[in-house]
PDB file of N, CA and C in Angstrom:
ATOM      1  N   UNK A   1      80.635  87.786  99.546  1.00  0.00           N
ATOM      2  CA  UNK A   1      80.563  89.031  98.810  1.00  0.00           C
ATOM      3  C   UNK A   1      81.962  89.332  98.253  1.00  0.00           C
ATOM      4  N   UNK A   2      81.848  89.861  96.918  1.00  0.00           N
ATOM      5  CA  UNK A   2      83.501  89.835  96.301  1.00  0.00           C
ATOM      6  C   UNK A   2      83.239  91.313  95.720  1.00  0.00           C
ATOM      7  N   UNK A   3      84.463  91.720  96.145  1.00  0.00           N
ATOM      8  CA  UNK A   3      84.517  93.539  95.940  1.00  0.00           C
ATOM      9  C   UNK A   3      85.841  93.548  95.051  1.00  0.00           C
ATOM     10  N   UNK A   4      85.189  94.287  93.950  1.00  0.00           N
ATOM     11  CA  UNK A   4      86.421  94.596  92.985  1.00  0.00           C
ATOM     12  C   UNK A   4      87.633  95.726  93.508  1.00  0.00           C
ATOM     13  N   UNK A   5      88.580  95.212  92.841  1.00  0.00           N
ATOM     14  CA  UNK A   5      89.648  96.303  93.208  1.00  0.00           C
ATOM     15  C   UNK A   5      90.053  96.988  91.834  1.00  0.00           C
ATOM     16  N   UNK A   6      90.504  98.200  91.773  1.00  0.00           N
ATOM     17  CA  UNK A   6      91.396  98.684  90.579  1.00  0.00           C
ATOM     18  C   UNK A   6      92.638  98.358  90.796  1.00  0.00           C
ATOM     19  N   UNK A   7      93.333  97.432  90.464  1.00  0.00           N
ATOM     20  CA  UNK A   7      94.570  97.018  90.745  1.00  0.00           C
ATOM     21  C   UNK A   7      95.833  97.395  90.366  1.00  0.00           C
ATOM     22  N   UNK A   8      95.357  98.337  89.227  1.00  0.00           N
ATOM     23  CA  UNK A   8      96.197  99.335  88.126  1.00  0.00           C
ATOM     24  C   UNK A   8      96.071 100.872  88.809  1.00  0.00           C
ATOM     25  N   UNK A   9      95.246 100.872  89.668  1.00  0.00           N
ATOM     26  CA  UNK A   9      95.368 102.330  90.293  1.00  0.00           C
ATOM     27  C   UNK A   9      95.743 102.679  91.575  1.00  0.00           C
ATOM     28  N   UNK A  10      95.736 101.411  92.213  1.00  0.00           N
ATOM     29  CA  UNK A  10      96.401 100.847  93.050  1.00  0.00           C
ATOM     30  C   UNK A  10      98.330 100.763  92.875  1.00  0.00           C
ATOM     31  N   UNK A  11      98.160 100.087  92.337  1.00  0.00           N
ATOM     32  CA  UNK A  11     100.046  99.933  91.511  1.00  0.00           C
ATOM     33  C   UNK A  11     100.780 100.925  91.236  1.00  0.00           C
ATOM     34  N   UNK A  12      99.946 102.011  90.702  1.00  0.00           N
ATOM     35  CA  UNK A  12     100.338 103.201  90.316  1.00  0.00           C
ATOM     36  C   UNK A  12     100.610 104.355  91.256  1.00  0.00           C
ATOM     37  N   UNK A  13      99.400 104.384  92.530  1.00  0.00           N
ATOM     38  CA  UNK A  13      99.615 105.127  93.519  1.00  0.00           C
ATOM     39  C   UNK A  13     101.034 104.766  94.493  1.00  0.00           C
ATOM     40  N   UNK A  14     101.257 102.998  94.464  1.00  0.00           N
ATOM     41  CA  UNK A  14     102.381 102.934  94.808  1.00  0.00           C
ATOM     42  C   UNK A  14     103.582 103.390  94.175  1.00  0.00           C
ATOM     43  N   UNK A  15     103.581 103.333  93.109  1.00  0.00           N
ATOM     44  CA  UNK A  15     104.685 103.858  92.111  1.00  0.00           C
ATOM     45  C   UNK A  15     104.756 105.614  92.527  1.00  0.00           C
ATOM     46  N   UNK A  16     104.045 106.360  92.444  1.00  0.00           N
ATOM     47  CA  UNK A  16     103.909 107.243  92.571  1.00  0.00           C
ATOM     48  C   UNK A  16     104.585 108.094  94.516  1.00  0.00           C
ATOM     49  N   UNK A  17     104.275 106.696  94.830  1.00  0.00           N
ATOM     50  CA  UNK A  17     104.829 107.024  96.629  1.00  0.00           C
ATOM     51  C   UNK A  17     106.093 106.940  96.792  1.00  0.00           C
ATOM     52  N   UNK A  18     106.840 105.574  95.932  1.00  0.00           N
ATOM     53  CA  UNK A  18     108.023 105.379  95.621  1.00  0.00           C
ATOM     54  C   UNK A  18     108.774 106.581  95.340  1.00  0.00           C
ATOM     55  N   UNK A  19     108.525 107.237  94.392  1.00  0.00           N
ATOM     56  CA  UNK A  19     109.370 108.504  93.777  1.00  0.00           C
ATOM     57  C   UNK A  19     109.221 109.339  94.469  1.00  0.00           C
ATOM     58  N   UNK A  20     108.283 109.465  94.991  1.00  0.00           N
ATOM     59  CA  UNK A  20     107.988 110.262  96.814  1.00  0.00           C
ATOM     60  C   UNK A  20     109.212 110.640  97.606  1.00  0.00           C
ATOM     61  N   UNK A  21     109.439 109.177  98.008  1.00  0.00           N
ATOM     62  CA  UNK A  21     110.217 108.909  98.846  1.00  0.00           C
ATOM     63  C   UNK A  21     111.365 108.603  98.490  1.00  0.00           C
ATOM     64  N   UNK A  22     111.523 108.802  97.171  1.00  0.00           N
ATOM     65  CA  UNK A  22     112.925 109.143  96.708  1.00  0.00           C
ATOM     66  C   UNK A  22     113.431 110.298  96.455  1.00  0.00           C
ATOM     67  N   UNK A  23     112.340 111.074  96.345  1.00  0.00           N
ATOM     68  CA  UNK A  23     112.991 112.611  96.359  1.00  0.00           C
ATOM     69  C   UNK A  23     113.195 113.084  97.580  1.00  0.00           C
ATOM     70  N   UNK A  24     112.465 113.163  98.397  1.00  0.00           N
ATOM     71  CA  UNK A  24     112.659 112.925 100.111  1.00  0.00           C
ATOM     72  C   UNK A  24     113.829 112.748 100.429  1.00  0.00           C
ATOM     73  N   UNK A  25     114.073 111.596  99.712  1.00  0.00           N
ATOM     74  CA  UNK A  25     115.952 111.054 100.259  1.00  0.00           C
ATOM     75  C   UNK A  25     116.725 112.328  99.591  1.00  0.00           C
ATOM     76  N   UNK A  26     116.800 112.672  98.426  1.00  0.00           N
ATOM     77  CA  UNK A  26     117.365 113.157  97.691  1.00  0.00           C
ATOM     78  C   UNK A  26     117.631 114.519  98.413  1.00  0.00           C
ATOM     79  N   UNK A  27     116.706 115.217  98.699  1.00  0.00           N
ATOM     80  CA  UNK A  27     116.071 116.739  99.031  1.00  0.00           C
ATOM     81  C   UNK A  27     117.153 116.563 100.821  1.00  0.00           C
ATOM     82  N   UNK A  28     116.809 115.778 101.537  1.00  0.00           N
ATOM     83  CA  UNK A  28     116.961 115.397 102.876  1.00  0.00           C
ATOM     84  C   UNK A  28     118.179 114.575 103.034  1.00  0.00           C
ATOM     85  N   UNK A  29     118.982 114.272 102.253  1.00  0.00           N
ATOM     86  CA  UNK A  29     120.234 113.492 102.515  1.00  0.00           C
ATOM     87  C   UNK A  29     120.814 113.673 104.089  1.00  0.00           C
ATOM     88  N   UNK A  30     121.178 114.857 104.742  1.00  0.00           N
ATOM     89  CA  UNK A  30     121.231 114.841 105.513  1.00  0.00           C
ATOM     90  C   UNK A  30     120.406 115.285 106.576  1.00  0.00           C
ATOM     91  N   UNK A  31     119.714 114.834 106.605  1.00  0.00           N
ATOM     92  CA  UNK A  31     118.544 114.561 107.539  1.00  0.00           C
ATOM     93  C   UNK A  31     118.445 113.243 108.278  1.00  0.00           C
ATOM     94  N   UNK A  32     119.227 112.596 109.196  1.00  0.00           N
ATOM     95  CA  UNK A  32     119.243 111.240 109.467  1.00  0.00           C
ATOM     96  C   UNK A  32     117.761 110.563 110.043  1.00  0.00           C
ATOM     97  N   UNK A  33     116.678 111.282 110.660  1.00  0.00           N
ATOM     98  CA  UNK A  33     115.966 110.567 111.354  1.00  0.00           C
ATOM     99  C   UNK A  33     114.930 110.693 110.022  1.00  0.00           C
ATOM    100  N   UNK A  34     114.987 111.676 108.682  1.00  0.00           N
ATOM    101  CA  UNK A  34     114.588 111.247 107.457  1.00  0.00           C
ATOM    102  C   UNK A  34     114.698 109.736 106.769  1.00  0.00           C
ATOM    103  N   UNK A  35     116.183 110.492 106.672  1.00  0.00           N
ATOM    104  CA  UNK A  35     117.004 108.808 105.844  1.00  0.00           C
ATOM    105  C   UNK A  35     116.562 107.725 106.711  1.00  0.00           C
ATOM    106  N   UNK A  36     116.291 107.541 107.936  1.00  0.00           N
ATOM    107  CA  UNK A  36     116.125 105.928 108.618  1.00  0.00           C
ATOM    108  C   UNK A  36     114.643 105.946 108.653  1.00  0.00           C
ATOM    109  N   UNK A  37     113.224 106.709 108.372  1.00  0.00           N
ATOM    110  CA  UNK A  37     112.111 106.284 107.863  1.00  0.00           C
ATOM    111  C   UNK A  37     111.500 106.246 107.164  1.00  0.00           C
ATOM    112  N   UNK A  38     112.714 107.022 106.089  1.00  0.00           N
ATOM    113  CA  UNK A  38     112.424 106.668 104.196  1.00  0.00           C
ATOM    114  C   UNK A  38     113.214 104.987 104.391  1.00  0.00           C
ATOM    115  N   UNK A  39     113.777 104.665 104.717  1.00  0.00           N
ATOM    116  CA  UNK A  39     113.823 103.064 104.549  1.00  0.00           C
ATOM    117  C   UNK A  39     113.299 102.627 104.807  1.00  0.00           C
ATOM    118  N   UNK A  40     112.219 102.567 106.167  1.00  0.00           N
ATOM    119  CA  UNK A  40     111.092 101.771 106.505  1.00  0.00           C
ATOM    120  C   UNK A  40     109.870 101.820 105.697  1.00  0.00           C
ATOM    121  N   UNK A  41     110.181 103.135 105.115  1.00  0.00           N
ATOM    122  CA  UNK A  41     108.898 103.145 104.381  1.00  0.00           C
ATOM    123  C   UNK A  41     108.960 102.947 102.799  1.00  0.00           C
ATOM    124  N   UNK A  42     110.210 102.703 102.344  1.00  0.00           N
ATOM    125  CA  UNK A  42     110.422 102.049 101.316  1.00  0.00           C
ATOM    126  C   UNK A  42     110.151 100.419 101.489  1.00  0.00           C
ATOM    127  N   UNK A  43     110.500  99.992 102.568  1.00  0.00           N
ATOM    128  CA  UNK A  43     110.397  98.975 102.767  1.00  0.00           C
ATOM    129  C   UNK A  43     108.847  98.530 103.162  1.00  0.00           C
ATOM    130  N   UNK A  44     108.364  98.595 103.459  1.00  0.00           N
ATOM    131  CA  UNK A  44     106.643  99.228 103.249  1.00  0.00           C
ATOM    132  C   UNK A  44     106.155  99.148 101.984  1.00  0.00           C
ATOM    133  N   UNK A  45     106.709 100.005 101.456  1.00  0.00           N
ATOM    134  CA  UNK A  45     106.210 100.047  99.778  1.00  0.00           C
ATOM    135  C   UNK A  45     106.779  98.945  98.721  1.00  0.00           C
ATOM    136  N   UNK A  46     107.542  98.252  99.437  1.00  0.00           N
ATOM    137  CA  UNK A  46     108.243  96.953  98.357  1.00  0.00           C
ATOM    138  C   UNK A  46     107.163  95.757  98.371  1.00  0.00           C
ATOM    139  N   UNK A  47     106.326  96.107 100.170  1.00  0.00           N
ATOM    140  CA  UNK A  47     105.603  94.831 100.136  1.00  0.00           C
ATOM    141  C   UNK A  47     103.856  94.806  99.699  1.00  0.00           C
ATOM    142  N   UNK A  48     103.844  96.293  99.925  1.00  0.00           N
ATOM    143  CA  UNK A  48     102.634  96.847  98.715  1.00  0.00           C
ATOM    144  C   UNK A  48     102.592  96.335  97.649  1.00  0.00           C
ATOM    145  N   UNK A  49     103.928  96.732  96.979  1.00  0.00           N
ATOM    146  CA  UNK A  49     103.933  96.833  95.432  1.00  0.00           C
ATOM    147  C   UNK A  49     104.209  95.137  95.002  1.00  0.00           C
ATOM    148  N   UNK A  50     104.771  93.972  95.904  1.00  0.00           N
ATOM    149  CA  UNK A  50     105.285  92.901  95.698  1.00  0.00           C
ATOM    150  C   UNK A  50     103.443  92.349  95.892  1.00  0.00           C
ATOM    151  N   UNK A  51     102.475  92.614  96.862  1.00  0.00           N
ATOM    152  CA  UNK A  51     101.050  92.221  97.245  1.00  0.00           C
ATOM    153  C   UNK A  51     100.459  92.705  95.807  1.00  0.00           C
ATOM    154  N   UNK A  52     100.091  93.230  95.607  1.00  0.00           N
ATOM    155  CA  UNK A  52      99.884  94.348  93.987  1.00  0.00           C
ATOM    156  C   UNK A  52     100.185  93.416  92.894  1.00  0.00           C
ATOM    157  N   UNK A  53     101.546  93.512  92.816  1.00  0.00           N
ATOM    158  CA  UNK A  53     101.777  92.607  91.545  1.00  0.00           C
ATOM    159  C   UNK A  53     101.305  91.079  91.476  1.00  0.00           C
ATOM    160  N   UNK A  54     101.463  91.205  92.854  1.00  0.00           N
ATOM    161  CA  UNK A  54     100.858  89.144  92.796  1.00  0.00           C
ATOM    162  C   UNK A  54      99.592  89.071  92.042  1.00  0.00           C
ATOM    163  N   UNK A  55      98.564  90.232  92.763  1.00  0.00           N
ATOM    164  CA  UNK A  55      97.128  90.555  92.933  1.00  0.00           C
ATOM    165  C   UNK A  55      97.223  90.433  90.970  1.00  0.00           C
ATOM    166  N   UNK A  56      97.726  91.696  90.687  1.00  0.00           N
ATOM    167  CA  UNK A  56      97.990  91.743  88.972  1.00  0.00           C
ATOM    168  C   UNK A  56      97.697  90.416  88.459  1.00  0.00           C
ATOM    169  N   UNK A  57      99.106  89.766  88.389  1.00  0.00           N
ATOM    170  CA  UNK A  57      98.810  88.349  88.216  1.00  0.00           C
ATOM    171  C   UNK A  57      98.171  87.500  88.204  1.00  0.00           C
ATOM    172  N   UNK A  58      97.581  87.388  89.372  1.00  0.00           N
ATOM    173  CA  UNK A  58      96.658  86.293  89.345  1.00  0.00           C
ATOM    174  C   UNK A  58      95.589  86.199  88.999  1.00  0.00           C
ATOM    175  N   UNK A  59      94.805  87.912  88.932  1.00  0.00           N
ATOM    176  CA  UNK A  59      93.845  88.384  88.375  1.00  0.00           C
ATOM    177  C   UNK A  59      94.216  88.290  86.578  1.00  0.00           C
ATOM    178  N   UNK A  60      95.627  88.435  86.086  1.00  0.00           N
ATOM    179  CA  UNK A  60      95.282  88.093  84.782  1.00  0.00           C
ATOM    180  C   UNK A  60      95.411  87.228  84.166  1.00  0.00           C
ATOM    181  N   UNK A  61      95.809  85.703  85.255  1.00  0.00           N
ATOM    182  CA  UNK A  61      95.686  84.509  84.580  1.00  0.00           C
ATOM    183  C   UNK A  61      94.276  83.870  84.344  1.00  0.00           C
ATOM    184  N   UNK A  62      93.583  84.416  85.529  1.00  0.00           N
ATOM    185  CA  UNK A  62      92.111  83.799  85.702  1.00  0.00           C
ATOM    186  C   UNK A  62      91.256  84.319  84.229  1.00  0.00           C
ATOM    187  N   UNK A  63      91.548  85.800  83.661  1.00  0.00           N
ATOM    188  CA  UNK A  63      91.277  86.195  82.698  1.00  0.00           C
ATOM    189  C   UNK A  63      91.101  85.626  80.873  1.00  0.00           C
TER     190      UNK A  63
END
């Protein structure tokens, strides 16, 4: 069984978490136990968005 994904709305919600969590930093600078799980969770979101783009890809070569 093969289940479609929106892969563009997907991508976007990550994009959208990103700037999240950059204003977070921004707003919270000094906030340290902020600042050390806005990095984890940036780091989180790099491997979303790096899974995502592959997904992108490969879905638009097959195309």
């Amino acid at each position: 069984m093969h289940q479609a994904f929106d892969l563009k709305k997907m991508n976007d919600i990550i994009l959208c978490m990103k700037q999240g969590a950059d204003e977070l930093k921004e707003i919270g600078s000094d906030f340290p136990a902020l600042d050390r799980n806005l990095v984890r969770i940036r780091a989180s979101l790099k491997m979303l968005e790096i899974n995502i783009s592959d997904a992108i890809e490969s879905n638009s070569q097959t195309e």
